[in-house]
Protein backbone atom coordinates (compact mmCIF):
# COMPACT_ATOMS: atom_id res chain seq x y z
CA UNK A 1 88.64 50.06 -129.16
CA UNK A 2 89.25 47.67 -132.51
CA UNK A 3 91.36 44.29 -131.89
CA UNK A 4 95.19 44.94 -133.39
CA UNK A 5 95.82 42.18 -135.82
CA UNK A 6 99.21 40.65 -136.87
CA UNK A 7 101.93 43.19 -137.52
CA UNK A 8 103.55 42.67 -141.44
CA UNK A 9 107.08 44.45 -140.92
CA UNK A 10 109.19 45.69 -144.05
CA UNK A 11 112.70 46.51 -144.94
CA UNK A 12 112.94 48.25 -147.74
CA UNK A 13 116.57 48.39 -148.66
CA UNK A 14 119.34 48.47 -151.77
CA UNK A 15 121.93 47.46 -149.61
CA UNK A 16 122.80 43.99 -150.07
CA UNK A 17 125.73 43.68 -147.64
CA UNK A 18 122.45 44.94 -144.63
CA UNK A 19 119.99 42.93 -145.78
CA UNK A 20 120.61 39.37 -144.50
CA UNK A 21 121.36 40.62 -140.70
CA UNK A 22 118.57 42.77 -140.75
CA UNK A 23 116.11 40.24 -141.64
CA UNK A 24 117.90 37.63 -139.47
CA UNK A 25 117.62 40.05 -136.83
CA UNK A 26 113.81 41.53 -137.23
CA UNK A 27 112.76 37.90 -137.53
CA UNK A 28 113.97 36.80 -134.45
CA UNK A 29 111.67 39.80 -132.79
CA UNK A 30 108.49 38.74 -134.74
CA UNK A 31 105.28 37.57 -133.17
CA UNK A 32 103.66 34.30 -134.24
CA UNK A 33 101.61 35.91 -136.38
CA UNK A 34 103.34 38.44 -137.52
CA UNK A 35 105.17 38.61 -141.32
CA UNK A 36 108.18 39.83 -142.81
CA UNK A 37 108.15 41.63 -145.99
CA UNK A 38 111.19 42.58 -147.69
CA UNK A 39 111.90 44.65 -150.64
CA UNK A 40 115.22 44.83 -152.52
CA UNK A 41 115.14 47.67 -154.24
CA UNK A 42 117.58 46.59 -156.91
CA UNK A 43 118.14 43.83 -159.82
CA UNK A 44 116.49 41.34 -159.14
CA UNK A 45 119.15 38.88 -160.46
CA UNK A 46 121.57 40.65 -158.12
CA UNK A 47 119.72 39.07 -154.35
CA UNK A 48 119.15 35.89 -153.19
CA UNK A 49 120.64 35.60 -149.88
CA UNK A 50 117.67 35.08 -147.51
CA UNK A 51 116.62 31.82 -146.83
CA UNK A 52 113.10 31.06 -147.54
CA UNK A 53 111.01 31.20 -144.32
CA UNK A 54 107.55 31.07 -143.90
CA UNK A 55 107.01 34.43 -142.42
CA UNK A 56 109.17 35.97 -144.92
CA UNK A 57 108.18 37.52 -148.41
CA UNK A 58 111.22 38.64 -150.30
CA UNK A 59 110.11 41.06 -153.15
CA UNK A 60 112.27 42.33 -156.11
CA UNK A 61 112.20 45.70 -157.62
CA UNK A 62 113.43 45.25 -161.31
CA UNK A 63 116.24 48.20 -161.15
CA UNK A 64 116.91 50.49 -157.71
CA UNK A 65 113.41 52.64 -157.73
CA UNK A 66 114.37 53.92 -154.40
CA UNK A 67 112.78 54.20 -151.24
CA UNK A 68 109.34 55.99 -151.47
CA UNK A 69 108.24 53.76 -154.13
CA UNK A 70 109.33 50.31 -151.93
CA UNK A 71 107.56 51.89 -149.30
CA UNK A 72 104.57 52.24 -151.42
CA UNK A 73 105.18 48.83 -152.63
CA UNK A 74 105.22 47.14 -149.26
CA UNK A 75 102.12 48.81 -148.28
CA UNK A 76 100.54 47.40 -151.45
CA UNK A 77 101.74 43.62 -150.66
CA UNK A 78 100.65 44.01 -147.25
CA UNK A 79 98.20 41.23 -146.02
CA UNK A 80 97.80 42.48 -142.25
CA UNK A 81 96.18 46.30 -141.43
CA UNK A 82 99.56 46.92 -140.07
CA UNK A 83 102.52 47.63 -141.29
CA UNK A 84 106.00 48.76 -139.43
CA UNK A 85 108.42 50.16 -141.75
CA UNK A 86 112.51 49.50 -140.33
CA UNK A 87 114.95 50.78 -141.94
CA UNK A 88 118.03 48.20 -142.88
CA UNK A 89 120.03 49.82 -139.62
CA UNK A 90 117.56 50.05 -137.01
CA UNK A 91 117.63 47.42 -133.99
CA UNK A 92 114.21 46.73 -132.59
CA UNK A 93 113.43 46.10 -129.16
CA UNK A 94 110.75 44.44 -127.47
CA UNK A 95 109.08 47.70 -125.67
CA UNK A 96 109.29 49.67 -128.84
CA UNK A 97 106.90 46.42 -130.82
CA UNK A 98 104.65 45.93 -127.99
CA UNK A 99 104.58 49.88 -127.83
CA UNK A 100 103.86 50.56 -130.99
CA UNK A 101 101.46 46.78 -131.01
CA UNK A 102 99.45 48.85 -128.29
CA UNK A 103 99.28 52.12 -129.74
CA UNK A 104 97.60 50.37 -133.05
CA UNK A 105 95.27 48.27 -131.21
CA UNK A 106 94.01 51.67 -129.13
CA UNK A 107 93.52 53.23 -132.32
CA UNK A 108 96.56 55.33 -133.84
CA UNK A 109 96.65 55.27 -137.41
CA UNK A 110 100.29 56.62 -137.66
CA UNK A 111 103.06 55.16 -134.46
CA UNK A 112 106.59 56.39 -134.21
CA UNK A 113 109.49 56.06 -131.68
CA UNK A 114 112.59 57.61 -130.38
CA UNK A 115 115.62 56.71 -132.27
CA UNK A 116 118.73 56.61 -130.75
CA UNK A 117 122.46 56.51 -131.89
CA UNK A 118 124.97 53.59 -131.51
CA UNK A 119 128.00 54.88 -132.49
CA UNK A 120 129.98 51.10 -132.26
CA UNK A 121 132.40 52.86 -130.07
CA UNK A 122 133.45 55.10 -132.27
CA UNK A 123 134.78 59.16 -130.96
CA UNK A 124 131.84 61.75 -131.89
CA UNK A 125 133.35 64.35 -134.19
CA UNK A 126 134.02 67.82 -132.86
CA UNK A 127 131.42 68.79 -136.15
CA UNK A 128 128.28 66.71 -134.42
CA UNK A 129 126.15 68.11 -131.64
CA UNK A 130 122.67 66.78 -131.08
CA UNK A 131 121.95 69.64 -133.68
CA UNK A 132 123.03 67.54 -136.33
CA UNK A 133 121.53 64.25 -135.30
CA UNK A 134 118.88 64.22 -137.80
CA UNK A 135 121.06 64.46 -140.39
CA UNK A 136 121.73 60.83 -139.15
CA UNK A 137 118.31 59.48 -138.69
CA UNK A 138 118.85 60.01 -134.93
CA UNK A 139 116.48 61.76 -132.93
CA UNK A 140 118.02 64.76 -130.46
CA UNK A 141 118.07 63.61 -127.18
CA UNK A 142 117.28 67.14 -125.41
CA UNK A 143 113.96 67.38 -127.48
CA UNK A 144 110.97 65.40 -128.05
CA UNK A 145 111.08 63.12 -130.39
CA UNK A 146 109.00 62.79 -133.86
CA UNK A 147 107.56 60.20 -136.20
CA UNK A 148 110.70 58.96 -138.56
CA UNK A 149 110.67 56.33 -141.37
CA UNK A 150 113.43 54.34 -139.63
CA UNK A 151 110.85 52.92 -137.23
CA UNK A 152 107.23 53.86 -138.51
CA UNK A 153 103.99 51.94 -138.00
CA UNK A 154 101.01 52.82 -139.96
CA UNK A 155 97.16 51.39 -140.39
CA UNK A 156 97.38 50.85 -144.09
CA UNK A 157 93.53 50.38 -144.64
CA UNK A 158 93.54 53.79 -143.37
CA UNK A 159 95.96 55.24 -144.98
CA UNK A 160 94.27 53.80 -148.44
CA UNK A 161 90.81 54.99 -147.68
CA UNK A 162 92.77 58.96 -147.36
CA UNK A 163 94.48 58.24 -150.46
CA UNK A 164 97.99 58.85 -149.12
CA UNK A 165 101.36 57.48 -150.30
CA UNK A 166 104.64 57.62 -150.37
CA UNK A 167 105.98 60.80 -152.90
CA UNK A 168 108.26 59.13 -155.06
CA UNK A 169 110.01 62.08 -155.26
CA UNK A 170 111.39 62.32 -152.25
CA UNK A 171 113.50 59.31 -150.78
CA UNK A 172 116.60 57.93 -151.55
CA UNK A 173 117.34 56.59 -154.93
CA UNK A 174 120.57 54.91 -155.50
CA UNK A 175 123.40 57.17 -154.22
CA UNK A 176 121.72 60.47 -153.89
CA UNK A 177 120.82 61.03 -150.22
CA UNK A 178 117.01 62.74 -150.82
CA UNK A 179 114.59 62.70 -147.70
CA UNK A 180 111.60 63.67 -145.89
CA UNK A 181 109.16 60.75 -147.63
CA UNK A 182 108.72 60.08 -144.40
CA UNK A 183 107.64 62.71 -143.17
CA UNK A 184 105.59 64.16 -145.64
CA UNK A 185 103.91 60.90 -145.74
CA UNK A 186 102.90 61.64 -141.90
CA UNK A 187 102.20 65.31 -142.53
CA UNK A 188 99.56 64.28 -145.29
CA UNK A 189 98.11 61.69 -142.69
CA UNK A 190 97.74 64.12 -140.11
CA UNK A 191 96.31 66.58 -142.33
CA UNK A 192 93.53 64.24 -143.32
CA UNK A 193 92.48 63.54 -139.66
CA UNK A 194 95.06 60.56 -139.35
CA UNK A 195 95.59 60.56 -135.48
CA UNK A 196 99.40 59.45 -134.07
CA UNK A 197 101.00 58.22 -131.44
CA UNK A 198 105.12 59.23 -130.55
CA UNK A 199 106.64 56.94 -127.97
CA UNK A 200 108.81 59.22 -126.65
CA UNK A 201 110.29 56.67 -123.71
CA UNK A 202 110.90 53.93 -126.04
CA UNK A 203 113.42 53.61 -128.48
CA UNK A 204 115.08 51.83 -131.09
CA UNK A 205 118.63 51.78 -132.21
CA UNK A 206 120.47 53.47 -135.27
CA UNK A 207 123.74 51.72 -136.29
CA UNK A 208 126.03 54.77 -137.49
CA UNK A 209 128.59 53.14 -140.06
CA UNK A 210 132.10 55.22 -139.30
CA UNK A 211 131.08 56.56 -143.01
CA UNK A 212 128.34 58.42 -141.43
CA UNK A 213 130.72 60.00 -139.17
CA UNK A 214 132.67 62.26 -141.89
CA UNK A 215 131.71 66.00 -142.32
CA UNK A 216 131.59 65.67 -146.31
CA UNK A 217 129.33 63.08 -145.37
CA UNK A 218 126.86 65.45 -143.44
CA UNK A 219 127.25 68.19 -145.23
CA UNK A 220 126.56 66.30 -148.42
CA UNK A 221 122.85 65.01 -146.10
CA UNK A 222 122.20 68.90 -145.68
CA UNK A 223 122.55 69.85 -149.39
CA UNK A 224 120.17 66.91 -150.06
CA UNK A 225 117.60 67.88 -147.46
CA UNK A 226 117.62 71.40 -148.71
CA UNK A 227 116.69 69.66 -151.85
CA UNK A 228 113.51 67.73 -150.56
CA UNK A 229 112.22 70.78 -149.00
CA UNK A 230 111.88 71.86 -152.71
CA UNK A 231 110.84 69.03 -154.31
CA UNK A 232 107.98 69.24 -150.85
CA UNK A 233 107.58 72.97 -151.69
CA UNK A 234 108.61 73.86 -148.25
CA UNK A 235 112.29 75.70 -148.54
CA UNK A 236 111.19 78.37 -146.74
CA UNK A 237 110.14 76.79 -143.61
CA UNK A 238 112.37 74.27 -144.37
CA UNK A 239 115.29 76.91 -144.20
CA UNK A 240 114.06 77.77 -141.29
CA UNK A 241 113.97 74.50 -139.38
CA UNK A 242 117.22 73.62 -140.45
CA UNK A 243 118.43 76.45 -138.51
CA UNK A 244 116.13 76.16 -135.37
CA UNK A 245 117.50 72.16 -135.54
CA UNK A 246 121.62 72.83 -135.97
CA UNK A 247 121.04 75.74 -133.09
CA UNK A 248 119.62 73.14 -130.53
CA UNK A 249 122.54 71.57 -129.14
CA UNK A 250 123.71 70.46 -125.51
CA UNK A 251 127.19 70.23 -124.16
CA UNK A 252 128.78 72.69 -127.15
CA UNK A 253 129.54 76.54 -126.34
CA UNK A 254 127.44 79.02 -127.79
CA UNK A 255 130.13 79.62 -130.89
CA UNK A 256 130.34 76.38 -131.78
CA UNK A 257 126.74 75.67 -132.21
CA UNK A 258 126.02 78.93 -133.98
CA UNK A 259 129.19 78.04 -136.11
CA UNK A 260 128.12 74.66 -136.96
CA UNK A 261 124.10 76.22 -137.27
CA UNK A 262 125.66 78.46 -140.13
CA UNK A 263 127.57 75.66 -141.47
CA UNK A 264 124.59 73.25 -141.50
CA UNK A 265 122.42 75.96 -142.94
CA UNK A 266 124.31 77.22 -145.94
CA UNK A 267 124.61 73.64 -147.03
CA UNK A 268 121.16 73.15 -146.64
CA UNK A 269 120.34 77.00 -148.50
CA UNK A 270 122.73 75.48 -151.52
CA UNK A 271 120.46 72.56 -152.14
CA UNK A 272 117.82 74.89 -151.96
CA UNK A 273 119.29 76.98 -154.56
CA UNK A 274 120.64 74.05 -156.79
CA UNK A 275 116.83 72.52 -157.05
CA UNK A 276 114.79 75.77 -157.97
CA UNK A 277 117.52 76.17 -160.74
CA UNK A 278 117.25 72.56 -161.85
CA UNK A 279 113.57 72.82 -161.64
CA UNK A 280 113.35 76.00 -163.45
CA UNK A 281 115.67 74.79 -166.35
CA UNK A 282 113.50 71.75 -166.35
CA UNK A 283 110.24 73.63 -166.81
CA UNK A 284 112.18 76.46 -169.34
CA UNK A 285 113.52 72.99 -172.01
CA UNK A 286 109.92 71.90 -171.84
CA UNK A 287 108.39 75.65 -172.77
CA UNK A 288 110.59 75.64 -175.87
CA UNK A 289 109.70 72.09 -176.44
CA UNK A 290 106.35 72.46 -176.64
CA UNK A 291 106.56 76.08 -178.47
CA UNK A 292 108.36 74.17 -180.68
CA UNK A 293 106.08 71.35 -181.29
CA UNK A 294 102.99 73.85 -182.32
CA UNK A 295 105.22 75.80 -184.62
């Protein structure tokens, strides 16, 4: 069993307006050894508004790069073996950091928790079941949970000796709501004998703006993950867990799900559709480029 050094946590983030409270608030969970890294993924020019602190490192992307590559950038900067990426709307709690502290110091290269919904009071709309949850960031609550970039530890000396980073591909970048870095990150960890731990009884906490909470919203979320599983040349399964996901609900009659399931899905089958075309016209300009340049 190796001895779990100090924890370096980042927030990677472009929005300014989370930023301060989320640092205030991750700092006030740190250990004494532990460090804050934080990138703003914008102009630099545009950010100052955290107060310098001794366990905080405030780094500036020069334009919004987007997530994956902050992620990758953190995990560059990073002076500890392990990092805990939280995401600008995620509450810690104590269990989930001396969870995850424990699960690194026993040996898991990759930690993850449950990640639960605070709604702020607000009604849930008749067109979200737990089905849809993960359009949200939010675990379902009838199912086990998974390994999710909102609250994601990692052993970054391992994950440099496999040679695995974040695919700037995927990931949000600016408003364009592309996913599944996360993921992917974890599925190329696994896949090169990274071992993992899921915390399945401990959980952190997703603040769900009322935004969130609109069906053009979500349905926008699902034609953006049908895009990822493209650009992570999985549609097809992809397509396929979509479905299984929308169709696993609790507390919904058996039309509404399957409604909703169908809804969900042909979202998620027209981002499919949209990025093969894109890509396709993509790789067709650069044929006649290129047939053009030798002629």
């Amino acid at each position: 069993m190796r001895t779990c050094t100090p924890i370096t946590f980042a927030i990677c983030s472009n929005r300014l307006s989370q930023l301060f409270l989320a640092a205030e608030r991750t700092l006030g969970m740190l250990g004494e050894q532990d460090q804050l890294v934080i990138v703003v993924d914008t102009d630099a020019t545009a950010f100052d508004g955290i107060p310098p602190h001794p366990a905080i490192t405030v780094l500036h992307n020069d334009r919004n790069r987007g997530l994956a590559y902050s992620r990758n950038r953190a995990m560059k900067e990073c002076e500890t073996r392990h990092l805990v990426f939280v995401d600008d709307d995620i509450v810690l709690t104590r269990s989930a950091i001396e969870g995850t502290r424990a699960a690194l110091t026993a040996g898991a290269d990759i930690v993850g928790t449950r990640i639960t919904a605070d709604f702020n009071g607000q009604g849930v709309p008749w067109f979200l079941t737990g089905g849809q949850l993960h359009y949200l960031g939010v675990h379902n609550p009838s199912l086990p949970a998974s390994i999710w970039g909102g609250c994601l530890a990692v052993d970054v000396e391992r994950a440099r000796i496999l040679g695995v980073e974040f695919d700037e591909s995927l990931g949000r970048v600016g408003t364009s709501l592309t996913s599944a870095e996360d993921t992917t990150f974890v599925r190329h960890m696994l896949r090169k004998g990274a071992h993992s731990t899921v915390l399945h009884d401990i959980s952190v906490t997703h603040t769900i703006p009322v935004e969130r909470l609109r069906f053009s919203y979500l349905l926008r979320r699902a034609y953006w993950q049908g895009r990822s599983e493209v650009r992570r040349n999985d549609a097809r399964q992809g397509l396929l867990k979509e479905w299984g996901r929308n169709r696993r609900t609790e507390n919904a009659s058996a039309i509404r799900s399957a409604a909703l399931a169908i809804i969900y899905t042909t979202a998620v089958t027209a981002g499919v559709l949209h990025e093969h075309l894109q890509t396709r016209a993509i790789q067709s300009r650069r044929l006649r480029t290129a047939r053009n340049a030798m002629s």
